[in-house]
Protein backbone atom coordinates (compact mmCIF):
# COMPACT_ATOMS: atom_id res chain seq x y z
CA UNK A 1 0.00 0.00 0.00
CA UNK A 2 3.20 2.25 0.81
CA UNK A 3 4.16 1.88 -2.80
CA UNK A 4 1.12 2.79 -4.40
CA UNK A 5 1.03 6.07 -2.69
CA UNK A 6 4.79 6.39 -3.32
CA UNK A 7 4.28 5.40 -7.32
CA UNK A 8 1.41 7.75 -7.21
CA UNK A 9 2.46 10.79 -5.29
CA UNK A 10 6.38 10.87 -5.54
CA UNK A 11 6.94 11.34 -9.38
CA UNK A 12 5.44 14.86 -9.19
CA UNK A 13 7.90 15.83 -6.20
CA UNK A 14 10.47 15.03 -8.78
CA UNK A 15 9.34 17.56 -11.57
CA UNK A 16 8.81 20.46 -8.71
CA UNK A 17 12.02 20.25 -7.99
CA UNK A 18 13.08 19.51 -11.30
CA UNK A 19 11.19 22.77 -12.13
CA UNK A 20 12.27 24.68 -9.53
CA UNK A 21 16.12 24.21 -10.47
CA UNK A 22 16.04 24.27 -13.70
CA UNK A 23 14.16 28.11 -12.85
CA UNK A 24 16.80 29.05 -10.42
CA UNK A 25 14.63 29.70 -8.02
CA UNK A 26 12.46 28.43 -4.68
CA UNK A 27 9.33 28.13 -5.05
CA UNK A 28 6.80 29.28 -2.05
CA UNK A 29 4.67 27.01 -0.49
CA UNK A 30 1.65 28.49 -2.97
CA UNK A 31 3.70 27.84 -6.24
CA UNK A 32 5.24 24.66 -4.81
CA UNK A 33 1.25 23.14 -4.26
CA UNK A 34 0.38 24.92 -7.92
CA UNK A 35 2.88 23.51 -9.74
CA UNK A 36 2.75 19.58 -8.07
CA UNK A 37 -1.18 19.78 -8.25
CA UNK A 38 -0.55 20.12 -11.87
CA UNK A 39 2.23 17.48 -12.55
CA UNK A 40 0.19 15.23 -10.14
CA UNK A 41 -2.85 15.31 -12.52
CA UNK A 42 -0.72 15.58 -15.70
CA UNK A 43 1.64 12.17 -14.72
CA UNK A 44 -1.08 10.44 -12.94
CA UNK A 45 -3.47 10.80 -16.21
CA UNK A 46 -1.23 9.45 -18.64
CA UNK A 47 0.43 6.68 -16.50
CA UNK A 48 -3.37 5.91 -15.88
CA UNK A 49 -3.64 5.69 -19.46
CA UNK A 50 -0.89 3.34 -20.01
CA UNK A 51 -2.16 1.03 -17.66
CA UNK A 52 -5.56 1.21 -19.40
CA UNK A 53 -4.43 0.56 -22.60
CA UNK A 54 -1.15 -1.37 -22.31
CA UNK A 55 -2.32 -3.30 -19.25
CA UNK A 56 -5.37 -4.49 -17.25
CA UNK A 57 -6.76 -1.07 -15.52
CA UNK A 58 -6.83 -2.97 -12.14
CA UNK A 59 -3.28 -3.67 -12.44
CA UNK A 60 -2.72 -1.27 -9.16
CA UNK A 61 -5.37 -3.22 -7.00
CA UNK A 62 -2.69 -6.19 -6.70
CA UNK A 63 0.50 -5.11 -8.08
CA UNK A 64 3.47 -6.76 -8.11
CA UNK A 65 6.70 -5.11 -7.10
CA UNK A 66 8.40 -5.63 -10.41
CA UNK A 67 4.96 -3.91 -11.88
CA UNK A 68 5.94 -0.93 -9.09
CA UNK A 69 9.35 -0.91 -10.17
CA UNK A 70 8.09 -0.90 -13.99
CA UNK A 71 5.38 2.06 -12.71
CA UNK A 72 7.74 4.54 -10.71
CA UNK A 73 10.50 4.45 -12.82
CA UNK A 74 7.96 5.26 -15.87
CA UNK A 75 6.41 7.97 -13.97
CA UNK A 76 9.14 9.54 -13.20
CA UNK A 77 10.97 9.69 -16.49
CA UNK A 78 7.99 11.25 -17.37
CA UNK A 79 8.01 13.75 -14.78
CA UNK A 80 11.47 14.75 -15.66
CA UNK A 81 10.62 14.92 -19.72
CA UNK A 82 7.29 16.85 -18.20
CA UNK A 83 9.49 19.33 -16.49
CA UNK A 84 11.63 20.41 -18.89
CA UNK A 85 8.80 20.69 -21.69
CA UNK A 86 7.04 22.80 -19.24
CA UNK A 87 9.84 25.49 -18.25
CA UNK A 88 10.72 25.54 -21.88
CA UNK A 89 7.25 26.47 -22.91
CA UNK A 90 7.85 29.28 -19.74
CA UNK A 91 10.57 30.46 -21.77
CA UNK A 92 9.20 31.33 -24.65
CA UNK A 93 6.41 33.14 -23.17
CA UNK A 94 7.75 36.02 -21.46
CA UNK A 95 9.69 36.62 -24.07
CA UNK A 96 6.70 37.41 -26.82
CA UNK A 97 5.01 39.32 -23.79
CA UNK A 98 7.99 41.20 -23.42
CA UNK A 99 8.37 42.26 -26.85
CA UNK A 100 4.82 43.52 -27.02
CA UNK A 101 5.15 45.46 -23.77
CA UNK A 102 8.37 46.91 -25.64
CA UNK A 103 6.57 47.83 -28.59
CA UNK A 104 3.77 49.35 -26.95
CA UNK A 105 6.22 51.83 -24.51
CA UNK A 106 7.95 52.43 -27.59
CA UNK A 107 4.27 53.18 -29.14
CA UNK A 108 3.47 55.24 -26.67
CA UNK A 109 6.79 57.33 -26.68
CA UNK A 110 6.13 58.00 -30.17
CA UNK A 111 2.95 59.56 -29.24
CA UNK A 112 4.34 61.45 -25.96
CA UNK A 113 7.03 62.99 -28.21
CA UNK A 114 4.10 64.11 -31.57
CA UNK A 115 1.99 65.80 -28.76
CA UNK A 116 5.32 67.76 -27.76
């Protein structure tokens, strides 16, 4: 029963932290629940569908521990693939937000300086 929790809840403790290093940064207790809320669901939804569809879907209800070893060492290549698709995708954000908000100060320089 220890393992099941452990397969299920220990993956996404992997990609916080994962996250949080590869972001240079600690995360605060609010981000830190955020971000393993959303690996949690993310990991634990397609592992779930692997089981479905590669194995019996009640493989968990009496698994085996070379099934565990199978599971969290799945899950947590996945977490690790998971966060660094993530913070990549958190790179390429700011940067297109940033070069509107650039255009737009610029924008409204232009106009600042006409009205002069």
């Amino acid at each position: 029963m220890v393992a099941l929790f452990l397969c299920i809840f220990f993956p996404p403790v992997i990609a916080v932290a994962l996250a949080a290093k590869i972001r240079k940064e600690n995360f605060s207790n609010k981000q830190y629940f955020t971000y393993y809320a959303v690996f949690a669901v993310i990991i634990n939804g397609i592992m779930f569908w692997i089981l479905h569809f590669f194995f019996s879907p009640f493989a968990l209800l009496s698994p085996s521990a070379g099934f565990l070893a199978k599971y969290i060492s799945l899950s947590s290549l996945l977490s690790v693939v998971l966060a660094y698709i993530t913070e990549s995708f958190r790179k390429f954000k700011p940067l297109s937000t940033d070069m509107i908000q650039e255009e737009e100060t610029q924008e409204n320089t232009d106009e600042d300086e006409q009205k002069i």
